[in-house]
N, C-alpha and C. Protein backbone atom coordinates (compact mmCIF):
# COMPACT_ATOMS: atom_id res chain seq x y z
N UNK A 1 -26.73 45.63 38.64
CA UNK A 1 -26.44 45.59 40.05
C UNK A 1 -27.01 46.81 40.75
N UNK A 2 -27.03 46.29 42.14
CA UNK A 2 -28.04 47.65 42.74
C UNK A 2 -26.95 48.50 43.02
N UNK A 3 -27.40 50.24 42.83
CA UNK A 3 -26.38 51.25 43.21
C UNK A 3 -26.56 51.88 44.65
N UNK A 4 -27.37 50.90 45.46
CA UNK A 4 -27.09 51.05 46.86
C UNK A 4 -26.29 50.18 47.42
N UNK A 5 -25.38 49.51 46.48
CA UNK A 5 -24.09 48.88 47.38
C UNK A 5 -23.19 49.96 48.09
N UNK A 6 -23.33 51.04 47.67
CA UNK A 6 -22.08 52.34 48.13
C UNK A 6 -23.11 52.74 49.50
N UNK A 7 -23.65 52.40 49.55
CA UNK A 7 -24.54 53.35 51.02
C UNK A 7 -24.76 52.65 51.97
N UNK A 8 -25.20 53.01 53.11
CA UNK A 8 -25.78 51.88 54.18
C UNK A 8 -24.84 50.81 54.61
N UNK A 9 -25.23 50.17 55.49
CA UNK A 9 -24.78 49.11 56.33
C UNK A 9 -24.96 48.23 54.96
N UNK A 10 -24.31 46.84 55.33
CA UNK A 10 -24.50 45.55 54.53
C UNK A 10 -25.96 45.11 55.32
N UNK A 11 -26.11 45.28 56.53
CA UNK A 11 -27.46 45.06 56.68
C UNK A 11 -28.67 45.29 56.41
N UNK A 12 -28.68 47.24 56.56
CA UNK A 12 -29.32 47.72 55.57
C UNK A 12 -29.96 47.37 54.47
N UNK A 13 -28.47 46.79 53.27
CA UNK A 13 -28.72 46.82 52.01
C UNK A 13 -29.40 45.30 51.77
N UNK A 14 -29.11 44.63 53.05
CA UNK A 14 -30.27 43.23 52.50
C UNK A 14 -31.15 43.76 53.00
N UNK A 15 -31.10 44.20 53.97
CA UNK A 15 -33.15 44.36 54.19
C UNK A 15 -33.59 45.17 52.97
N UNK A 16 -33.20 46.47 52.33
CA UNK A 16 -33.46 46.75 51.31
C UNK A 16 -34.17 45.67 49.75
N UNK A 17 -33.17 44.89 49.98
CA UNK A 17 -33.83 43.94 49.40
C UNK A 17 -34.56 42.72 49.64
N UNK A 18 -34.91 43.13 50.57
CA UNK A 18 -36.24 41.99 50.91
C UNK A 18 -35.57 40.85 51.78
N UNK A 19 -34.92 41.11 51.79
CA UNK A 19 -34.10 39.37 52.93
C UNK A 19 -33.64 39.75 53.69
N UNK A 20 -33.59 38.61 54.55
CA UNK A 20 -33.31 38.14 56.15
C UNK A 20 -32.12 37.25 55.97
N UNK A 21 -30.94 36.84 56.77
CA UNK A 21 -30.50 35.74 56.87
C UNK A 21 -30.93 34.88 57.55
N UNK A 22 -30.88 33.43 57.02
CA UNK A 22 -31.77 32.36 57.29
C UNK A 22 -31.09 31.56 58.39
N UNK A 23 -32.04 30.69 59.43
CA UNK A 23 -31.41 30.20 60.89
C UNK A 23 -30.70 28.64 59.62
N UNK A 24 -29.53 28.64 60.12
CA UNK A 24 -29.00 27.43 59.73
C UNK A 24 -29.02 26.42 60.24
N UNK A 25 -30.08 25.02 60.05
CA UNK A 25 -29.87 24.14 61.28
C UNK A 25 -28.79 23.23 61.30
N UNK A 26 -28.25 22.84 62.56
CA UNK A 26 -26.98 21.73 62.55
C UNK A 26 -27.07 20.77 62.32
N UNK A 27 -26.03 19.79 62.00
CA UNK A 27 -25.90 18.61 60.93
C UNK A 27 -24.52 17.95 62.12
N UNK A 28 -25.62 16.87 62.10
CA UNK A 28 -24.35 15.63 63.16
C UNK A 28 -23.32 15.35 62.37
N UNK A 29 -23.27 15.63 60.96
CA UNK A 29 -22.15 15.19 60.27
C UNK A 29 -20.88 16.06 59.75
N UNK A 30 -21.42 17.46 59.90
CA UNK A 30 -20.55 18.20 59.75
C UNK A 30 -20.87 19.79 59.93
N UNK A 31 -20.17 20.99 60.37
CA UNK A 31 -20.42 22.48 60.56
C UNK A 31 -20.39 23.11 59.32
N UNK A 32 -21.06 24.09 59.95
CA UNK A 32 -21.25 24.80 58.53
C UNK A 32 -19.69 25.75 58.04
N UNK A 33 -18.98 26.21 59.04
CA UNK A 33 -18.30 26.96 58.84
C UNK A 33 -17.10 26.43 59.85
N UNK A 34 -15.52 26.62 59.40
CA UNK A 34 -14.18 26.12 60.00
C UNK A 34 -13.25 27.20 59.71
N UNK A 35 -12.63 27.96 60.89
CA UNK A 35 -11.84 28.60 60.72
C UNK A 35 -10.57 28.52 60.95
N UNK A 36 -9.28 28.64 60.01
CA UNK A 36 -8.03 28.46 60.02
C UNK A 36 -7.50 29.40 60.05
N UNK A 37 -6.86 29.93 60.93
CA UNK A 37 -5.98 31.57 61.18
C UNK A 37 -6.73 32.56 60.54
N UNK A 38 -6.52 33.40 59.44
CA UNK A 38 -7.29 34.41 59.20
C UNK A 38 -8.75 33.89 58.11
N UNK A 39 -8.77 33.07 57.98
CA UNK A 39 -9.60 32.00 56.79
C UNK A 39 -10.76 31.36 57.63
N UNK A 40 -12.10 31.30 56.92
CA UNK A 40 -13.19 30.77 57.19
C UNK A 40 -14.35 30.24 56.06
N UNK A 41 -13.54 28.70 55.94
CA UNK A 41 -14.37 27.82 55.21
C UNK A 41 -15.83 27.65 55.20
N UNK A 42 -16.35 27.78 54.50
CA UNK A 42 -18.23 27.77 54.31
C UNK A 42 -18.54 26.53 53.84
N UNK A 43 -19.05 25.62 54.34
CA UNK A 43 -19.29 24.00 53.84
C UNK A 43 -20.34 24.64 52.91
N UNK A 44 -20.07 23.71 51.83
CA UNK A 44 -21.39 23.90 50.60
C UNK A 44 -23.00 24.01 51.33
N UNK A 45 -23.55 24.95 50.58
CA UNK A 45 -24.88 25.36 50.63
C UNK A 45 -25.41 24.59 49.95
N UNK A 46 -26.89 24.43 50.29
CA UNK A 46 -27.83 24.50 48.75
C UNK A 46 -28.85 25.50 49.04
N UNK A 47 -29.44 25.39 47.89
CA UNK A 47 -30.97 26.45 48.24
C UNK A 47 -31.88 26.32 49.15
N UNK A 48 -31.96 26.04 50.51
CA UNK A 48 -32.95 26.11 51.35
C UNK A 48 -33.61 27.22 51.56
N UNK A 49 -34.79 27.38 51.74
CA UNK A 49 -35.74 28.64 52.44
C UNK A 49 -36.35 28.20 53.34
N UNK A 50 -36.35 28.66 54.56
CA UNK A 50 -37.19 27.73 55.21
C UNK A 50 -37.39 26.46 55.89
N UNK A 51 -35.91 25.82 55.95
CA UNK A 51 -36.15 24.82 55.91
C UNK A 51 -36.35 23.48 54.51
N UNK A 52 -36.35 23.73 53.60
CA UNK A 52 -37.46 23.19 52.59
C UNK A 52 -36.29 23.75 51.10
N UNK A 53 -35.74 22.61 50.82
CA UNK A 53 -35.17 22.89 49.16
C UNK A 53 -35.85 23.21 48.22
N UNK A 54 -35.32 24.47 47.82
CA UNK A 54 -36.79 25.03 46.78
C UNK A 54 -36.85 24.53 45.48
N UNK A 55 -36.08 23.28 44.78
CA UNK A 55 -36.19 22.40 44.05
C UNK A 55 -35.24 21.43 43.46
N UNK A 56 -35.33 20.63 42.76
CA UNK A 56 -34.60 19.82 42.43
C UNK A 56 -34.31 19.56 40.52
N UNK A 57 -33.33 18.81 40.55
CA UNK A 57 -33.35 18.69 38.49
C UNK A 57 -31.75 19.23 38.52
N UNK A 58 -31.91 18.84 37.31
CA UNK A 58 -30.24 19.04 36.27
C UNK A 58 -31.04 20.18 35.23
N UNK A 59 -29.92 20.91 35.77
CA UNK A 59 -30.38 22.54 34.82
C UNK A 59 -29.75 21.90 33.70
N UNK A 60 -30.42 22.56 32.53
CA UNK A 60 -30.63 22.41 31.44
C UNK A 60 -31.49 21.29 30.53
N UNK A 61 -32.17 20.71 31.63
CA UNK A 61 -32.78 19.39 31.28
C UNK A 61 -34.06 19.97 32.27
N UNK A 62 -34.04 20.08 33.48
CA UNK A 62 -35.46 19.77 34.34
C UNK A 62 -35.41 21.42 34.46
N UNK A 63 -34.74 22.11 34.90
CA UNK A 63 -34.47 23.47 35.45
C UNK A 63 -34.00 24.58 34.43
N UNK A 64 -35.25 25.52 34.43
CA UNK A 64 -34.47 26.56 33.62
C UNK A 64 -33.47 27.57 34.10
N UNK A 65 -32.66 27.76 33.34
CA UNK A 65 -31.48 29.06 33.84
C UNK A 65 -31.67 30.25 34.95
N UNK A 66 -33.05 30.69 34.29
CA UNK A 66 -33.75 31.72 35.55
C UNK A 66 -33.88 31.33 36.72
N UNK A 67 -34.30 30.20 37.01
CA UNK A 67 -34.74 29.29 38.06
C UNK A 67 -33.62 28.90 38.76
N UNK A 68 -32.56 28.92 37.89
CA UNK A 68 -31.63 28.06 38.97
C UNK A 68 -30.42 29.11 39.80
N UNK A 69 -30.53 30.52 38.35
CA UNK A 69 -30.02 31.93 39.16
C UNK A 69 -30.59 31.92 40.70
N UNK A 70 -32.06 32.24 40.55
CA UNK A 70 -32.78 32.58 41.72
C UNK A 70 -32.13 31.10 43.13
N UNK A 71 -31.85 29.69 42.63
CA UNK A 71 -31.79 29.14 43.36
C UNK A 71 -30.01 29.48 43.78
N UNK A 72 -29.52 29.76 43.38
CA UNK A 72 -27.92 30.57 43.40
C UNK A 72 -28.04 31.41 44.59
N UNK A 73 -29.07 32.13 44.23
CA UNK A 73 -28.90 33.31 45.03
C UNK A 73 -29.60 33.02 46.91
N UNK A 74 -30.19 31.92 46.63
CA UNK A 74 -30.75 30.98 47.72
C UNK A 74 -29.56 30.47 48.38
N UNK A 75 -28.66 30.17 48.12
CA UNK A 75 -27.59 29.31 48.04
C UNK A 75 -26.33 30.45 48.88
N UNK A 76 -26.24 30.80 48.27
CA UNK A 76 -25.46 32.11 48.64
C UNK A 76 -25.45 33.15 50.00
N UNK A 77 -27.11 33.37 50.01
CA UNK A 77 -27.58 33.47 51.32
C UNK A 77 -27.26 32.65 52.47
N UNK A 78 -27.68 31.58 52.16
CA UNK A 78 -27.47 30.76 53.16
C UNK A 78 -25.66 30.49 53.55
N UNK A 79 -25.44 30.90 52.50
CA UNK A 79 -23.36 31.10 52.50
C UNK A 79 -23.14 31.86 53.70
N UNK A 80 -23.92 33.34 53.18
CA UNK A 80 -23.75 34.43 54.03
C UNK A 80 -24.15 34.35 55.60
N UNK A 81 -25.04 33.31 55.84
CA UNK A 81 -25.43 32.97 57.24
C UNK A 81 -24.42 32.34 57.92
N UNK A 82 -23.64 31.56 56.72
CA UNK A 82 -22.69 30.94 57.95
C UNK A 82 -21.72 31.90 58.46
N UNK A 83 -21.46 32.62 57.49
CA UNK A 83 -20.24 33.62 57.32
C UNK A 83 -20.22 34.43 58.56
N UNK A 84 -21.28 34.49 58.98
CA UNK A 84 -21.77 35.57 59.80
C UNK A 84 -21.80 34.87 61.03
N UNK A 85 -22.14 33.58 60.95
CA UNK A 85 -21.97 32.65 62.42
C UNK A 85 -20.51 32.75 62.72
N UNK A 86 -19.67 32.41 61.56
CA UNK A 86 -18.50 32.53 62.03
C UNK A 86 -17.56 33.72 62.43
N UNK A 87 -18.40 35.34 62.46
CA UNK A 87 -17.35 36.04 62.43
C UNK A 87 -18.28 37.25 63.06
N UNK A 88 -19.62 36.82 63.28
CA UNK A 88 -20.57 37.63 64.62
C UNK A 88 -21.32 38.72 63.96
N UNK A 89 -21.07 39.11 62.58
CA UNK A 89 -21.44 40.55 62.00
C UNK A 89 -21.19 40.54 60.26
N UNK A 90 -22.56 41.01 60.05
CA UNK A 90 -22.36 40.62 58.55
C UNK A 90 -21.88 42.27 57.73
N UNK A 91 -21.29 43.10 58.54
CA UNK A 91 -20.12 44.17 58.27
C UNK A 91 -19.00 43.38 58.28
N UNK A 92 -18.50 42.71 59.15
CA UNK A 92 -17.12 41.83 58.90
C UNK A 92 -16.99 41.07 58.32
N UNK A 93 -17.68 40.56 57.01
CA UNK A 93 -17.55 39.86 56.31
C UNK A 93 -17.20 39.92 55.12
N UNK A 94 -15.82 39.22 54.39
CA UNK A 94 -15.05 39.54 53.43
C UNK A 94 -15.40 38.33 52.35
N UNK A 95 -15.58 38.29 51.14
CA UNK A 95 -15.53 36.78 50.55
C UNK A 95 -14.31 36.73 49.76
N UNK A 96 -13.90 35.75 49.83
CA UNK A 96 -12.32 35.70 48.91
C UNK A 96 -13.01 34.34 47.70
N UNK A 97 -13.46 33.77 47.94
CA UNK A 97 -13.44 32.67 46.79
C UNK A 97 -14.91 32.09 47.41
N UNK A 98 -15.45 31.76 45.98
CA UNK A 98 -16.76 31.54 45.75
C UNK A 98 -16.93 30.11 44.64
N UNK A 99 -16.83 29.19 45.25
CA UNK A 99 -17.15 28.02 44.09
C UNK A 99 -18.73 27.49 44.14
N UNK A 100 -19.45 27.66 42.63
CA UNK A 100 -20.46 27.57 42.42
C UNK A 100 -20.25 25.94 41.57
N UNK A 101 -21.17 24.94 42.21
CA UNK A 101 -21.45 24.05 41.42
C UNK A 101 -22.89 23.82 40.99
N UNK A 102 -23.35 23.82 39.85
CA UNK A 102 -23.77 23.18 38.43
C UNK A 102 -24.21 21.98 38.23
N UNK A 103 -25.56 21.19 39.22
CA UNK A 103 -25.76 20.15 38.23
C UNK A 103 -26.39 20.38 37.18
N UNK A 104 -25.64 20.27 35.71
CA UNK A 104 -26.58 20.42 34.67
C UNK A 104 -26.12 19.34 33.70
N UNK A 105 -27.04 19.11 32.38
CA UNK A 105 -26.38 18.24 30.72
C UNK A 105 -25.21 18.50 30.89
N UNK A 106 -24.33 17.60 30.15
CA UNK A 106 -23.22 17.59 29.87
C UNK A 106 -22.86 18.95 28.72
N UNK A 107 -24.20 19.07 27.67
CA UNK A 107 -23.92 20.42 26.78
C UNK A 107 -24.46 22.06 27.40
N UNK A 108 -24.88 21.81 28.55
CA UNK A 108 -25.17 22.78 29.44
C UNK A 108 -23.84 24.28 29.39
N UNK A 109 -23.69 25.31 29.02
CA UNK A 109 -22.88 26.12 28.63
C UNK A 109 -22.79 27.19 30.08
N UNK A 110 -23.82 27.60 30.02
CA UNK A 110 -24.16 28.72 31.59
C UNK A 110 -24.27 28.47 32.99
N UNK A 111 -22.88 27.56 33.39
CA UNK A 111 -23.11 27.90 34.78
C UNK A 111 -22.24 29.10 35.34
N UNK A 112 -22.12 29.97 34.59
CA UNK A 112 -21.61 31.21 35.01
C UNK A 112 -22.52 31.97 34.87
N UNK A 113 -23.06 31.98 34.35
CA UNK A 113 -24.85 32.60 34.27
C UNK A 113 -25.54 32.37 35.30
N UNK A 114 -25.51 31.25 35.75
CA UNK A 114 -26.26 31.26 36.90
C UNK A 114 -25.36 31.77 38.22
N UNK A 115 -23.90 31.51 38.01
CA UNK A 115 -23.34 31.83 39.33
C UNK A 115 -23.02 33.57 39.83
N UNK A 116 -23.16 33.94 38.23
CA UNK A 116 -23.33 35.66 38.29
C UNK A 116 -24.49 35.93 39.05
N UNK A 117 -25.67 35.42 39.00
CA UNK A 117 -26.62 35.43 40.34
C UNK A 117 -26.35 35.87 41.81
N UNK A 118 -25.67 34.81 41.91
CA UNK A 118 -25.14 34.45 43.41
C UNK A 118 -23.64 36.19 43.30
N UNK A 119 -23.43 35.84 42.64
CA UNK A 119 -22.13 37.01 42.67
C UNK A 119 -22.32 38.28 42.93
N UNK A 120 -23.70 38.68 42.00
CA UNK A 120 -24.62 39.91 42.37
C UNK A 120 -24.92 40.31 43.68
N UNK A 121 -25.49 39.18 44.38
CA UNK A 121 -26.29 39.25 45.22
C UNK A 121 -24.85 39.90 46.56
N UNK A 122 -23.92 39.38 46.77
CA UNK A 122 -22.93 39.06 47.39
C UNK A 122 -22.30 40.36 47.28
N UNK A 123 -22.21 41.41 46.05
CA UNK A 123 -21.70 42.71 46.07
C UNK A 123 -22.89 43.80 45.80
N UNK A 124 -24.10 43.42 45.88
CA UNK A 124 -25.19 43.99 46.49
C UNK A 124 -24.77 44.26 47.91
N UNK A 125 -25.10 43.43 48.44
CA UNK A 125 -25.41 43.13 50.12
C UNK A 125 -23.92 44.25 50.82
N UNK A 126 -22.52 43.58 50.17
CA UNK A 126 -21.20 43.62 50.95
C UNK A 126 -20.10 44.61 50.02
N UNK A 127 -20.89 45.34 48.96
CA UNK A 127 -20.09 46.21 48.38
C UNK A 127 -18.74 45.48 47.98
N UNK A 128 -17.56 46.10 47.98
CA UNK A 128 -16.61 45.72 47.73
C UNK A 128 -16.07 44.27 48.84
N UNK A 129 -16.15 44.81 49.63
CA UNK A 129 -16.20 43.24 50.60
C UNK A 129 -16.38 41.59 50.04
N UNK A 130 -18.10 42.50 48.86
CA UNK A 130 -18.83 41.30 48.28
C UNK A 130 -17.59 40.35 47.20
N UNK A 131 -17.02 41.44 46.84
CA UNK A 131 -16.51 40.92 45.06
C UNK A 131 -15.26 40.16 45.97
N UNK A 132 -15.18 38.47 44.69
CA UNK A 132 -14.57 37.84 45.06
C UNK A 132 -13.90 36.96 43.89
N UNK A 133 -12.63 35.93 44.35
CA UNK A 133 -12.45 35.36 42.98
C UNK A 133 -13.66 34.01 43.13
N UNK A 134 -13.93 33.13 41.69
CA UNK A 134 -14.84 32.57 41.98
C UNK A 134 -14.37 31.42 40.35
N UNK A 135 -15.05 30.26 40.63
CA UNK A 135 -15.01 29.20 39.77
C UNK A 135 -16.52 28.40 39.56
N UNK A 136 -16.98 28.64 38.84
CA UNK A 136 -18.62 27.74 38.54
C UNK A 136 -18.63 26.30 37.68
N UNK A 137 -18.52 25.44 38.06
CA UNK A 137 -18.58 24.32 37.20
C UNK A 137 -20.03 23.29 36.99
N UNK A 138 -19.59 22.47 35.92
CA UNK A 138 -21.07 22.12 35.99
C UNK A 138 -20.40 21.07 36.26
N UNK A 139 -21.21 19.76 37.57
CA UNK A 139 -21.70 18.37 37.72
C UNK A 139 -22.44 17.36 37.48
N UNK A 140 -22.31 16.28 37.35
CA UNK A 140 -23.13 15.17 37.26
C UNK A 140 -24.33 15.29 38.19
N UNK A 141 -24.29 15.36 39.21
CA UNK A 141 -25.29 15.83 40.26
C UNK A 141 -24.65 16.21 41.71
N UNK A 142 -25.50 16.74 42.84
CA UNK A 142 -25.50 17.18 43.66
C UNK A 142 -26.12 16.50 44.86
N UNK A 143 -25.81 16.66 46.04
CA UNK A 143 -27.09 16.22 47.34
C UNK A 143 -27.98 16.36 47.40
N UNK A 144 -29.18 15.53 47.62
CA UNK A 144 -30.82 15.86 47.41
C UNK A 144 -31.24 15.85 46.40
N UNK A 145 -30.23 16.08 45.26
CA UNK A 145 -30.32 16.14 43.51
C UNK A 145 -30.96 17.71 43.68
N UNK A 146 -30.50 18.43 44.37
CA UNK A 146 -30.29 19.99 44.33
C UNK A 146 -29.84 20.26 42.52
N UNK A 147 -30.04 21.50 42.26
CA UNK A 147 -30.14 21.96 41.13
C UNK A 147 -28.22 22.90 41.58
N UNK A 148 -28.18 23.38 42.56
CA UNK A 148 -26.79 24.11 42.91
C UNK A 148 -26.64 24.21 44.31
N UNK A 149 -24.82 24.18 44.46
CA UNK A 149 -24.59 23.94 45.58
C UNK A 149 -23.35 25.15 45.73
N UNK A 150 -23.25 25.99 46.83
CA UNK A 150 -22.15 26.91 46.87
C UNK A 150 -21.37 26.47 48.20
N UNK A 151 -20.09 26.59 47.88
CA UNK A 151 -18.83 26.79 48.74
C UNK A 151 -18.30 28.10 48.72
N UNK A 152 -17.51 28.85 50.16
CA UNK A 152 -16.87 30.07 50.02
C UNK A 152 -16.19 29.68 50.98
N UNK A 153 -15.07 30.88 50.66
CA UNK A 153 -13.47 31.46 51.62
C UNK A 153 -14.38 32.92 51.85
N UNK A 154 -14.48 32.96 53.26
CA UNK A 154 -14.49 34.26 53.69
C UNK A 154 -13.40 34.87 54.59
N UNK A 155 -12.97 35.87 54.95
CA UNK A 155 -12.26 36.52 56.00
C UNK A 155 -13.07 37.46 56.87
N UNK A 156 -12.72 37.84 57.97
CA UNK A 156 -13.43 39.18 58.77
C UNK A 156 -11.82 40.59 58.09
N UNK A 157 -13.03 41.61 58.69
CA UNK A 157 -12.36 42.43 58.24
C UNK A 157 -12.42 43.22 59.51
């Protein structure tokens, strides 16, 4: 993990690492983000960049582990965009729970491997803010036949 989580803004520390948060476009069917008293639901992500899903497959069959970290961490980002729609500032942003889903084989062992990805990235960026409780499971499949899909509980702080 990077040891510039202790320094700098959370903004800072993503630009440090090379990223932007990404424009989220809207969906007639549902928001990205719902807030209930101190609580702010993150509708599942997937890996978009751009516009454009950066791939598809059942990890452990089409998708290797590396590949699907990096798409985690795609995923996650795009978490963090909503997070930030919902609460104006990505300093006020707290994560409480992080569910990572897993389409992979049924003998597929590491989707905590891949969701440590996404987990990194999240106490990179937000320091202690970042660290959260979290559950990774693996699925039959996903929307788009996405390789991973993230849900979060955030709070402002």
């Amino acid at each position: 993990m990077a040891s510039a989580a202790n320094t700098g803004s959370a903004s800072d520390r993503l630009q440090a690492l090379g990223l932007d948060l990404p424009e989220l476009r809207d969906n007639p069917y549902y928001v990205h983000h719902r807030s209930v008293d101190s609580s702010i639901y993150i509708s599942g992500q997937l890996p978009y960049k751009d516009g454009w899903l950066l791939g598809q497959g059942i990890v452990g069959r089409d998708v290797e582990v590396e590949t699907a970290r990096e798409f985690a961490r795609h995923a996650a980002l795009n978490a963090l965009a909503a997070a930030v729609q919902a609460v104006g500032d990505l300093e006020r942003v707290r994560i409480v729970q992080m569910l990572v889903f897993v389409a992979s084989t049924p003998d597929f062992g590491e989707q905590s491997t891949v969701a440590n990805a996404a987990s990194e990235l999240l106490i990179e960026v937000l320091g202690e803010n970042g660290r959260h409780a979290r559950t990774a499971i693996g699925v039959a499949g996903l929307p788009l036949n996405s390789p991973v899909e993230i849900q979060m509980v955030c709070t402002a702080v």
